[in-house]
Every structure is written in structure tokens, then in C-alpha cells.
C-alpha atoms as a PDB file:
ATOM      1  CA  UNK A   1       0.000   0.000   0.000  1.00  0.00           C
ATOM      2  CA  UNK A   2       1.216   3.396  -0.792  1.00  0.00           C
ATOM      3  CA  UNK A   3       2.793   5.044   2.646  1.00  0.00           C
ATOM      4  CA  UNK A   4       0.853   8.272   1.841  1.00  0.00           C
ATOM      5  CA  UNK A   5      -2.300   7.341   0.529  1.00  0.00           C
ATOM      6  CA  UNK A   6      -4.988   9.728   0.989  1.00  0.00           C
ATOM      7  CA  UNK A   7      -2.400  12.220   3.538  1.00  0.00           C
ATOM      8  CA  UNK A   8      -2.383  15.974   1.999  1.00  0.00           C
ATOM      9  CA  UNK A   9       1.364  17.732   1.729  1.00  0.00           C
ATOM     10  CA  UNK A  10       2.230  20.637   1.075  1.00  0.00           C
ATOM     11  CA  UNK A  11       5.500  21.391  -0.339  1.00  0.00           C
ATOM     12  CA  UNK A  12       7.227  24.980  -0.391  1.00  0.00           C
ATOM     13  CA  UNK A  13       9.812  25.771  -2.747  1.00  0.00           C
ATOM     14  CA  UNK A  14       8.390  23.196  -5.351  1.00  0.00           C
ATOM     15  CA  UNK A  15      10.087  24.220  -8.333  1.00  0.00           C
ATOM     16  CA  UNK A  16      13.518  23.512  -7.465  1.00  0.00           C
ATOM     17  CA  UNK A  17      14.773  20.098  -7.676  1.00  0.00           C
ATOM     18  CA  UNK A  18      14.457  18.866  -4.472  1.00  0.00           C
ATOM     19  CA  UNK A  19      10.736  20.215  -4.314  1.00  0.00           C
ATOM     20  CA  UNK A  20       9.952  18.490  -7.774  1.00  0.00           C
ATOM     21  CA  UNK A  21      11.480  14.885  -7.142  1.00  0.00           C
ATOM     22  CA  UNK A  22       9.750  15.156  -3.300  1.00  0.00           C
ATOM     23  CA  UNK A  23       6.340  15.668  -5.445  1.00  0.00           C
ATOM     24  CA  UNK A  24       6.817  13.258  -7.667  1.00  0.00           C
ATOM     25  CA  UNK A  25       7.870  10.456  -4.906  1.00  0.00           C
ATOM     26  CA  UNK A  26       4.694  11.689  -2.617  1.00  0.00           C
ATOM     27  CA  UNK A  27       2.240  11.658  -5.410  1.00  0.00           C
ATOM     28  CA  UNK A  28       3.176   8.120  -6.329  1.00  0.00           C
ATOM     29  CA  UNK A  29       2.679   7.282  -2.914  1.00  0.00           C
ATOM     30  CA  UNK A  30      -0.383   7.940  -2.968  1.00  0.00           C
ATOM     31  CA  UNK A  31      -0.410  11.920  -1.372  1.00  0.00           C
ATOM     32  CA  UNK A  32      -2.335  15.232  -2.464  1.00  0.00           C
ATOM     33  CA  UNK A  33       0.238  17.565  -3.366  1.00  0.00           C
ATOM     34  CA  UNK A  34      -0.124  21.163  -3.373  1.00  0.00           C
ATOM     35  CA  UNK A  35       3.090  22.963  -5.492  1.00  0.00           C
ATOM     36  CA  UNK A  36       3.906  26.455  -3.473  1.00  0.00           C
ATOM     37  CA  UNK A  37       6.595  28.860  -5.254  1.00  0.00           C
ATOM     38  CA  UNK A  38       7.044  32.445  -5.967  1.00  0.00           C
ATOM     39  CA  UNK A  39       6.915  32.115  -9.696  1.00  0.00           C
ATOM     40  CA  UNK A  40       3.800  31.433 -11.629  1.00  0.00           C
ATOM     41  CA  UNK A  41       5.729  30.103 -14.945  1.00  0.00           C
ATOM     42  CA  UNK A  42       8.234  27.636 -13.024  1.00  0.00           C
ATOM     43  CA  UNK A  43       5.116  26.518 -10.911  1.00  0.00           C
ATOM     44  CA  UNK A  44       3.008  25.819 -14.104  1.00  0.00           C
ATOM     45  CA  UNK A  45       6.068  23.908 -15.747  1.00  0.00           C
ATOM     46  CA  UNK A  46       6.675  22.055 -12.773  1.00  0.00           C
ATOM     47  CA  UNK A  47       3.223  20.790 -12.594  1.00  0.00           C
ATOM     48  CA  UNK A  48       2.924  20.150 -16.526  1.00  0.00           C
ATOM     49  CA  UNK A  49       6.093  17.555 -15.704  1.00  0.00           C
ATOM     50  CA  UNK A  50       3.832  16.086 -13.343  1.00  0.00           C
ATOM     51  CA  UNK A  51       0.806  15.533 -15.502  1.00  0.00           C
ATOM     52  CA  UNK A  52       0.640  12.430 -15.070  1.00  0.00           C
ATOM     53  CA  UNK A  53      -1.345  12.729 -11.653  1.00  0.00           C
ATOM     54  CA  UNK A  54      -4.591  14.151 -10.435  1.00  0.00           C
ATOM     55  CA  UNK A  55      -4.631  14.809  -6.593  1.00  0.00           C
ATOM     56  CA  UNK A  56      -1.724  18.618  -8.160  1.00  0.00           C
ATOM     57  CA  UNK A  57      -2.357  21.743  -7.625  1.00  0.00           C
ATOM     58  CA  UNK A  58       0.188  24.664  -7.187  1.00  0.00           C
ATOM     59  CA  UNK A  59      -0.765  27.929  -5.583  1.00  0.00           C
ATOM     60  CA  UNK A  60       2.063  31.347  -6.199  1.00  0.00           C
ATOM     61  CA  UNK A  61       3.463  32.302  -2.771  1.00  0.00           C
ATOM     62  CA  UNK A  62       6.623  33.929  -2.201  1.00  0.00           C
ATOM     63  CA  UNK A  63       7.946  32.180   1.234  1.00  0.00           C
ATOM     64  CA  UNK A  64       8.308  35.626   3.264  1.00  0.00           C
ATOM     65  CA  UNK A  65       4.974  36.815   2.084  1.00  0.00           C
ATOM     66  CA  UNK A  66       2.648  36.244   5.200  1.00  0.00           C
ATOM     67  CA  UNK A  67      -0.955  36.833   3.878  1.00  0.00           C
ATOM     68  CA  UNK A  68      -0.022  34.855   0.272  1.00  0.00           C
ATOM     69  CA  UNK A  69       1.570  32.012   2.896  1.00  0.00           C
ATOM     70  CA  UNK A  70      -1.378  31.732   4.753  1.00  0.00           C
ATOM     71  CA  UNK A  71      -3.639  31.587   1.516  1.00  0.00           C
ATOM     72  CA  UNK A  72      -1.876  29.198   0.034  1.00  0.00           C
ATOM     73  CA  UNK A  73      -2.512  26.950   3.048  1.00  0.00           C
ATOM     74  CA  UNK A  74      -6.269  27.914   3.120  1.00  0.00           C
ATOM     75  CA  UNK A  75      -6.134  26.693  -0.812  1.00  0.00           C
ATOM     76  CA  UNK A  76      -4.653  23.372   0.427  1.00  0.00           C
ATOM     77  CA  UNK A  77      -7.818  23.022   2.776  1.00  0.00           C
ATOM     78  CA  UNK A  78     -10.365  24.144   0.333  1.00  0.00           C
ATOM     79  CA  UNK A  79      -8.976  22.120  -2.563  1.00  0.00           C
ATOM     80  CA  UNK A  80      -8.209  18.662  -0.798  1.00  0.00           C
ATOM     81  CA  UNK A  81     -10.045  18.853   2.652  1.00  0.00           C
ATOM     82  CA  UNK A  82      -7.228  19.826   5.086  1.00  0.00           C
ATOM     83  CA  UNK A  83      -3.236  19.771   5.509  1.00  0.00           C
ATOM     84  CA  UNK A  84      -1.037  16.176   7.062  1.00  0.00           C
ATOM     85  CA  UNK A  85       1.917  17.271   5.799  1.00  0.00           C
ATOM     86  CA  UNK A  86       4.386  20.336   5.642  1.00  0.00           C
ATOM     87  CA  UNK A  87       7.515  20.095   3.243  1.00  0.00           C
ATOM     88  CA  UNK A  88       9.142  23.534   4.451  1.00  0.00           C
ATOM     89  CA  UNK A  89      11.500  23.562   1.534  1.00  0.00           C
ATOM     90  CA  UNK A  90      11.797  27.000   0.210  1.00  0.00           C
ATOM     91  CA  UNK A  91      15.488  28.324   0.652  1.00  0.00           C
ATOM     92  CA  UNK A  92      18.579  30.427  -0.851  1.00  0.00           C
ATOM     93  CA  UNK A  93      21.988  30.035  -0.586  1.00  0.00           C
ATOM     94  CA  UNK A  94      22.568  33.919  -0.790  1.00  0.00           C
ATOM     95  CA  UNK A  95      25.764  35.751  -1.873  1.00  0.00           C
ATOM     96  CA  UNK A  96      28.948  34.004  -0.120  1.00  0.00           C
ATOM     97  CA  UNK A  97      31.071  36.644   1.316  1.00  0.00           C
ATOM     98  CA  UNK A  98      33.255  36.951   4.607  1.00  0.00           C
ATOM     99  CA  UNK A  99      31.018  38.551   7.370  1.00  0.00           C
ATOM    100  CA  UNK A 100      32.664  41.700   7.527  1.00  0.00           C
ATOM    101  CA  UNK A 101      32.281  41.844   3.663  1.00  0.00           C
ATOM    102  CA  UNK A 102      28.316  41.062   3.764  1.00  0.00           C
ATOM    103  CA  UNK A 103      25.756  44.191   3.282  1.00  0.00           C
ATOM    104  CA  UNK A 104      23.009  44.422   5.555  1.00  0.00           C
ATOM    105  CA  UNK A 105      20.071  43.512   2.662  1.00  0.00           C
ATOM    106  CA  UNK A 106      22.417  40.210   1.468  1.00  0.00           C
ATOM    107  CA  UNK A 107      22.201  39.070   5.364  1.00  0.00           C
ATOM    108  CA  UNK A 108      19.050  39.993   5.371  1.00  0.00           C
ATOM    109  CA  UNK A 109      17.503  38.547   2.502  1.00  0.00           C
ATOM    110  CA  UNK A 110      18.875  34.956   3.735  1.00  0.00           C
ATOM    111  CA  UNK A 111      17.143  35.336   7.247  1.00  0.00           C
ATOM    112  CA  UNK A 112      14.359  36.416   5.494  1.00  0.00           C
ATOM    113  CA  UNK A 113      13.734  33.420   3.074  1.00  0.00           C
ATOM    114  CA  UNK A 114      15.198  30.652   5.134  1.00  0.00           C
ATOM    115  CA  UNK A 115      13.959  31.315   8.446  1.00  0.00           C
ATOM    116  CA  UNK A 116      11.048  33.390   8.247  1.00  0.00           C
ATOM    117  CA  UNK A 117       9.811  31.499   5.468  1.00  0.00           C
ATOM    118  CA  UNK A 118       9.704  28.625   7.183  1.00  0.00           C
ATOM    119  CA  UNK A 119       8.351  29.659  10.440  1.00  0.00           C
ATOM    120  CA  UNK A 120       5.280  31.192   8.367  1.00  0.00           C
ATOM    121  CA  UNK A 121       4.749  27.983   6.411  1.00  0.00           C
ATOM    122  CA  UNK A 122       4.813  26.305   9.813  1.00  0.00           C
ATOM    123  CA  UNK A 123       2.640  28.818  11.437  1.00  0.00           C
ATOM    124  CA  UNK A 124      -0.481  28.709   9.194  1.00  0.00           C
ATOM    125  CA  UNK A 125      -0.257  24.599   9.163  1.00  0.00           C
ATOM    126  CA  UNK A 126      -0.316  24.224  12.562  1.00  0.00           C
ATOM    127  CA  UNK A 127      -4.329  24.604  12.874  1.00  0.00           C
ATOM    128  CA  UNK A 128      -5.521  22.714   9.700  1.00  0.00           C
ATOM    129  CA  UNK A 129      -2.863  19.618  11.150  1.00  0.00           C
ATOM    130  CA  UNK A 130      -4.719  19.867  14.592  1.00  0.00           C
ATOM    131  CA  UNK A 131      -7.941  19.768  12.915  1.00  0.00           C
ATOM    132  CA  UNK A 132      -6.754  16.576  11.262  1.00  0.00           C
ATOM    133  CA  UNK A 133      -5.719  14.873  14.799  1.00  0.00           C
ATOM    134  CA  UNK A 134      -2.290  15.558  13.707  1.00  0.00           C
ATOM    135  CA  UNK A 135       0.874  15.671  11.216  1.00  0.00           C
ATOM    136  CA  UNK A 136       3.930  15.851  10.112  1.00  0.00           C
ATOM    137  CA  UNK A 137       6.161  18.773   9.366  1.00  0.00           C
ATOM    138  CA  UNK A 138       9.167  18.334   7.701  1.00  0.00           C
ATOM    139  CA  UNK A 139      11.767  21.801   7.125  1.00  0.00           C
ATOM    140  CA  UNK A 140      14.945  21.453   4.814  1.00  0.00           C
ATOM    141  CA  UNK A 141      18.169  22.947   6.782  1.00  0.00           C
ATOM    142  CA  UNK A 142      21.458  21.911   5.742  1.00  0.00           C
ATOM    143  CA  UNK A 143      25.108  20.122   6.770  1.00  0.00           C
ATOM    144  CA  UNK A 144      25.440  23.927   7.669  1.00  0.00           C
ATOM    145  CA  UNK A 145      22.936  23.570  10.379  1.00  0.00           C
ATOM    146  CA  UNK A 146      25.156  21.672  12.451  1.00  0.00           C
ATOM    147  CA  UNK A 147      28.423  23.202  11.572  1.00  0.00           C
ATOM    148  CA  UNK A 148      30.167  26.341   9.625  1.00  0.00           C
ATOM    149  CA  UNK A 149      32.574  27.421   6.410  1.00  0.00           C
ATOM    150  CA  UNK A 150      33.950  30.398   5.549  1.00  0.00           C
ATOM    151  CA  UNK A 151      31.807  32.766   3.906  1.00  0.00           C
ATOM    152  CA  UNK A 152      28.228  31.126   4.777  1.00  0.00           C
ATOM    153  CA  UNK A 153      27.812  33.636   7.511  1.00  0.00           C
ATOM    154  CA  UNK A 154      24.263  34.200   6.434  1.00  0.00           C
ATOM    155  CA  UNK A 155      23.408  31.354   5.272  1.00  0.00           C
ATOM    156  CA  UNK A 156      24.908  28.978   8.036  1.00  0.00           C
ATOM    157  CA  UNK A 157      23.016  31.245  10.900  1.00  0.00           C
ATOM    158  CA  UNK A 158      19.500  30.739   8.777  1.00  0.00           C
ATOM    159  CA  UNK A 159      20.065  26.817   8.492  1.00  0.00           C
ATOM    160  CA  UNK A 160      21.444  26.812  12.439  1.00  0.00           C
ATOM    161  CA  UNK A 161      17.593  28.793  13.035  1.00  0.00           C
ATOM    162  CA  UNK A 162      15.848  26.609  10.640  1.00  0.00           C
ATOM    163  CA  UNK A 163      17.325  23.516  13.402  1.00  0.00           C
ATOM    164  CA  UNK A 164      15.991  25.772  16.296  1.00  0.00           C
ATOM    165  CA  UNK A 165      12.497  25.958  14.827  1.00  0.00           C
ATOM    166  CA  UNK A 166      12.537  22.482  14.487  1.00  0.00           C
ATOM    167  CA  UNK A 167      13.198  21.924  17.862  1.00  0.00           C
ATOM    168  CA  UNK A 168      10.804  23.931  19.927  1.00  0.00           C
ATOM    169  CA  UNK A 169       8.362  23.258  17.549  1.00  0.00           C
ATOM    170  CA  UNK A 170       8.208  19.404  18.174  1.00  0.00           C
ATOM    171  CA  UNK A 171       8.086  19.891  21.837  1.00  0.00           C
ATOM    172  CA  UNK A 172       5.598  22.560  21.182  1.00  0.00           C
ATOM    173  CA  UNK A 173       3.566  20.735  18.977  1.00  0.00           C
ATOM    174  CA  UNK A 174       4.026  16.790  20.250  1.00  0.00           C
ATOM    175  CA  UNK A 175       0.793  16.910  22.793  1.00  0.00           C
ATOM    176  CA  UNK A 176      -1.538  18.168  19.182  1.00  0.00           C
ATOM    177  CA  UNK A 177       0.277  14.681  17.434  1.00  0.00           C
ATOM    178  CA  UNK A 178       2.744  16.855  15.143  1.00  0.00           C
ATOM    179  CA  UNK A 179       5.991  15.932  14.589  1.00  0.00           C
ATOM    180  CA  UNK A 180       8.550  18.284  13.414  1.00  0.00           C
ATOM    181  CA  UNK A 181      11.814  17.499  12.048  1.00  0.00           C
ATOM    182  CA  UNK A 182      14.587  18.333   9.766  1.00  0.00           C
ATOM    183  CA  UNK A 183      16.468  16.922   6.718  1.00  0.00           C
ATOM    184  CA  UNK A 184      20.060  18.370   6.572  1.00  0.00           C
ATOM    185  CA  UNK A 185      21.505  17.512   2.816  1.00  0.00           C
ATOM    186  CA  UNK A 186      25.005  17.472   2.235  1.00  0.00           C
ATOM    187  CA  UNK A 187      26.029  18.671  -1.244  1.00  0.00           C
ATOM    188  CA  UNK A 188      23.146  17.498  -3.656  1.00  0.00           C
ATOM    189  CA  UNK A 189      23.679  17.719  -7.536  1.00  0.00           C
ATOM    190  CA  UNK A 190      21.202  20.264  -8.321  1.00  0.00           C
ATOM    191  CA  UNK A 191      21.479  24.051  -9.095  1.00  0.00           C
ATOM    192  CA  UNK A 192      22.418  25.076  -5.242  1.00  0.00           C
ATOM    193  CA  UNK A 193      25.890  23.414  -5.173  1.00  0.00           C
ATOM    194  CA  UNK A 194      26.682  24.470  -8.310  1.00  0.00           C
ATOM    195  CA  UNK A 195      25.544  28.191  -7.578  1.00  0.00           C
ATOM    196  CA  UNK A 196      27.841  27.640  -4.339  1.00  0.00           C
ATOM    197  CA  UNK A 197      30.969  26.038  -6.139  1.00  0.00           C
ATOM    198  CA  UNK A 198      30.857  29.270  -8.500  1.00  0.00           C
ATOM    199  CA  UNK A 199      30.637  31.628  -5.980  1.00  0.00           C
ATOM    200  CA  UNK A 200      33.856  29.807  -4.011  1.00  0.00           C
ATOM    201  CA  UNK A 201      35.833  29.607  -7.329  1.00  0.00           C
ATOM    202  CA  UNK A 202      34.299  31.447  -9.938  1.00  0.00           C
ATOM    203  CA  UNK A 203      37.703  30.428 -12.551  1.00  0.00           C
ATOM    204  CA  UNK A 204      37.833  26.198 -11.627  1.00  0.00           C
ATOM    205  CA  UNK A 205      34.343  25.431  -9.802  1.00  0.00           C
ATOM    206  CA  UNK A 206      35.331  22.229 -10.888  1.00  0.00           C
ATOM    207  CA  UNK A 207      37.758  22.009  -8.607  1.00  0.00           C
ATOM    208  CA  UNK A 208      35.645  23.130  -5.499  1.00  0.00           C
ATOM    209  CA  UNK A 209      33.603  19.825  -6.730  1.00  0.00           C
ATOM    210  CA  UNK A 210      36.408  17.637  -6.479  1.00  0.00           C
ATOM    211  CA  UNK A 211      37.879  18.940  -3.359  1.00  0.00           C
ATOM    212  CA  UNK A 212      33.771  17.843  -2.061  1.00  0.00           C
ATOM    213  CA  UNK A 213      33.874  14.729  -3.284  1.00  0.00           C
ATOM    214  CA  UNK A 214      37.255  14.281  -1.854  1.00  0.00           C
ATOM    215  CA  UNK A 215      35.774  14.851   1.713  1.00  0.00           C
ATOM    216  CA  UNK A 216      32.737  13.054   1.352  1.00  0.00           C
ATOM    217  CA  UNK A 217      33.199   9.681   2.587  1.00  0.00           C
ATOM    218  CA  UNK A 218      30.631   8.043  -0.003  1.00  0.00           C
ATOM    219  CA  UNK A 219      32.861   9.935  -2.905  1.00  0.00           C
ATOM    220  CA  UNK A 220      30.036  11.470  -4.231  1.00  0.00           C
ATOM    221  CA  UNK A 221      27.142  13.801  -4.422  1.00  0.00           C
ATOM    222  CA  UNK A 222      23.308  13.155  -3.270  1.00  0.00           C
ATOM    223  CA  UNK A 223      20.488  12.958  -5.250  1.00  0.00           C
ATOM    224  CA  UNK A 224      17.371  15.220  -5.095  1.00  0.00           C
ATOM    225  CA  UNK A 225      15.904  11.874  -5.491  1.00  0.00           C
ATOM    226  CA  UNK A 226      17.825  10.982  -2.237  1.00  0.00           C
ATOM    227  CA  UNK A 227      16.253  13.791  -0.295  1.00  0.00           C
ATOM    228  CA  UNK A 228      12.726  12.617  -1.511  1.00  0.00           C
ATOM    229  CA  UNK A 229      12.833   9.332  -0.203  1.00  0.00           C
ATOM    230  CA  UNK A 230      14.320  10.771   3.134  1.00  0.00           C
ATOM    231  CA  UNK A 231      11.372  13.053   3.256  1.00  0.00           C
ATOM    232  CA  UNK A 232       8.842  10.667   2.725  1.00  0.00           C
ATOM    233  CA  UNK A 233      10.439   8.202   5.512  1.00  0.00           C
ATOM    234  CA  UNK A 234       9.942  11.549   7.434  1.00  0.00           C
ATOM    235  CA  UNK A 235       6.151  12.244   6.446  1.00  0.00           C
ATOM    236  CA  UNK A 236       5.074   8.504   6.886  1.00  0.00           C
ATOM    237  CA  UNK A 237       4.032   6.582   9.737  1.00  0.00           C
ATOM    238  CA  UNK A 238       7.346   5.050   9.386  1.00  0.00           C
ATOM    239  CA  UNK A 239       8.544   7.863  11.451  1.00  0.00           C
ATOM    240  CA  UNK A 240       5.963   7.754  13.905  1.00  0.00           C
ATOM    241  CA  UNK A 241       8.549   8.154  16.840  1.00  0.00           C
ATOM    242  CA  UNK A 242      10.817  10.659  15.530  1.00  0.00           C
ATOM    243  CA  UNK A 243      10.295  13.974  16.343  1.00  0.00           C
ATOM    244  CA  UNK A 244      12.821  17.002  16.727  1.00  0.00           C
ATOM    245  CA  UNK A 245      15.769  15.747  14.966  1.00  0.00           C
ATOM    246  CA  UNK A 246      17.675  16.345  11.776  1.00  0.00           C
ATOM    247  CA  UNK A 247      18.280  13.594   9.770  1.00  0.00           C
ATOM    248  CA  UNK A 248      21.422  14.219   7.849  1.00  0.00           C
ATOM    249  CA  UNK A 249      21.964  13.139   4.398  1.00  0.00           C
ATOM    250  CA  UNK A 250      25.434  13.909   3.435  1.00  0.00           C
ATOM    251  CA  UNK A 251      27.112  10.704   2.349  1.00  0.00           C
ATOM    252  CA  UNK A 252      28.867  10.498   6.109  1.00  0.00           C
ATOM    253  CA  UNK A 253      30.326  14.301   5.708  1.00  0.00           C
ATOM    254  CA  UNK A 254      29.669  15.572   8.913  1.00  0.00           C
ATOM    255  CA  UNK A 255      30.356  12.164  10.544  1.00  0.00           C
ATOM    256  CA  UNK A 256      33.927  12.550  10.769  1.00  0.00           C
END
């Protein structure tokens, strides 16, 4: 039997690759899947790829935009009958610079999408997940929410937060029958890493890549595919005993 058969999820950040292959992998399993992004034209592309299926729909929200947040949750209700699952997904790696070397609105920005964005996505699901007797919410943060690099400044204090919401939210939430927890990726082959490997060597990214796969104890990069099936584990009653942890997913990277 399908692990999410008849649950509703929705997933922020839908059109990036992550957000699409976590779709794809719920919908198959059986889920409702409401697409949430800030672009109308990736959104409707996204969901064309994913034809296939029925139990779609996508709703235009940019993740620090409270009132188009919480309507894109009340669209979730109206269109399939109430909210199970949260994929908090939406995120940017920012500009990389040393601290001292960061402006105010490129700090700023970073907070903004990764932290606030989740919390608001978090927020407005909280109700329509008690009304159901209960979920699951799952937020992306990072290998950078459990440790640092040069130049992440911004975005290694919004994946750290991203933990910390995590965590008082599953002891906040635990008596309603919500669990909360995170997925922290590693480097994943998708536009991200390769946005980051430019930005750290702009001449050779190539070589940033190798370096990573030189520390990565599996050799390699993840999959978005990877994350999908990590996220579903998460949103199933697989999971039903995990709650306020981050499940990393780096091929060992952090391990050593």
C-alpha cells in the first residue's frame, strides 16, 4: 500500500529540484500535493512535468509573504479537505562573502527566506494539522545547520535557526500529534551546489567539486531523489517516533 495514501502535503519551494522529485515520490505514494513557489511560470512547468497525476495543484506564494503564505494553506484546505503534511522547503543560498564583507540587505535577505519562510509555512499549518488529529512537518536545513565554512555567515546562521524551529516546535507541537523534524543535505547535484561552487571559485568550480567529493566519505554527491525518499520516511508513519531531529543526508560528511 502506498505510505501516503490519501495524507495531503504541502510542499514549499516546489520548483527547485528537491521540491519536484519530493512531489513526484509523494504523489506516487499515494499523497495530495499542493506545489507552493514564488513564480507562476516555473510553478506551471513544474506541474505540466507532473501531468501524469490528479490529486496537483500549485498555488504562487513567495515564502516571506505572510498573507499569500497563509492563503496558500487555506487553498490546500479548500482544494483537498485539510493539511497532514508540511515540506518547508523553500530556501537560498545567498551571496557568499566573509562577514565583515556582507551588506546588511544580502544578510538579510537569507534570514528572510530561510527562516522566516519557514516559520510562516509552519505557522499557518499548525491549525488545519490539529484539525486533522495531527501531522507531520518536515523543514529542509542543511550540513550547515550543524556546523560552519567560511563565507556562509548568512546562510549557516538561517540553516542553524531553521534547526531551532525544528526543535521547539516538536516539543511545542508533540501533545496536538505533530511531529517536526529536519532533513540536513550534504552537497546534492542540483542548481544550489553548483551556484555555491561558483561563488567559491568562480575560474575552476570544478575544482571546489572535487575537493567535495574528496571529503565526502561516499565519494560522491546526493540525489534530489535521495532527499525525496528521506522526506517521505519523514512524512510517513514510518517515522511515527521521531520527532525534533535532523536527519542528515550527506554521504557520512559531517560524521567525521
Amino acid at each position: 500500500m502506498p505510505k501516503l495514501l490519501g495524507k495531503t502535503a504541502i510542499i514549499t519551494g516546489a520548483t527547485g529540484g528537491i521540491g519536484e522529485a519530493t512531489a513526484k515520490l509523494f504523489l506516487a505514494e499515494g499523497a495530495n500535493v499542493m506545489l507552493v513557489g514564488r513564480s507562476a511560470e516555473k510553478l506551471q512547468a513544474t506541474r505540466e512535468r507532473l501531468s501524469g497525476h490528479q490529486n496537483v495543484a500549485h498555488f504562487v506564494a513567495d515564502a516571506v509573504d505572510e498573507p499569500a503564505t497563509a492563503a496558500a494553506v487555506a487553498a490546500t484546505v479548500e482544494t483537498f479537505g485539510g493539511v497532514d503534511i508540511l515540506f518547508a522547503n523553500a530556501g537560498t543560498e545567498g551571496r557568499l562573502k566573509l562577514l565583515d564583507t556582507l551588506t546588511f540587505d544580502e544578510f538579510d535577505d537569507v534570514l528572510r527566506t530561510n527562516v522566516l519562510g519557514v516559520w510562516l509555512s509552519m505557522k499557518y499549518c499548525v491549525e488545519p494539522m490539529k484539525q486533522r488529529g495531527g501531522g507531520s512537518i518536515i523543514a529542509t536545513s542543511s550540513i550547515s545547520g550543524v556546523m560552519g565554512f567560511a563565507g556562509g555567515a548568512a546562510y549557516v546562521a538561517s540553516k542553524h535557526a531553521v534547526y531551532g524551529l525544528v526543535k521547539t516546535a516538536a516539543v511545542e507541537l508533540a501533545a496536538s500529534g505533530i511531529r517536526v523534524n529536519a532533513i540536513g543535505p550534504g552537497p546534492i547535484d542540483n542548481r544550489m551546489i553548483h551556484s555555491l561552487n561558483s561563488q567559491l571559485s568562480p575560474d575552476d568550480p570544478a575544482a571546489v567539486s572535487a575537493y567535495m567529493h574528496s571529503r565526502i566519505p561516499m565519494n560522491r554527491y546526493g540525489t534530489n531523489e535521495e532527499v525525496a525518499y528521506l522526506a517521505a520516511f519523514l512524512a510517513s508513519h514510518e517515522s511515527s517516533y521521531s520527532s525534533g531531529g535532523i536527519f542528515m543526508l550527506d554521504g557520512g560528511l559531517t560524521a567525521g
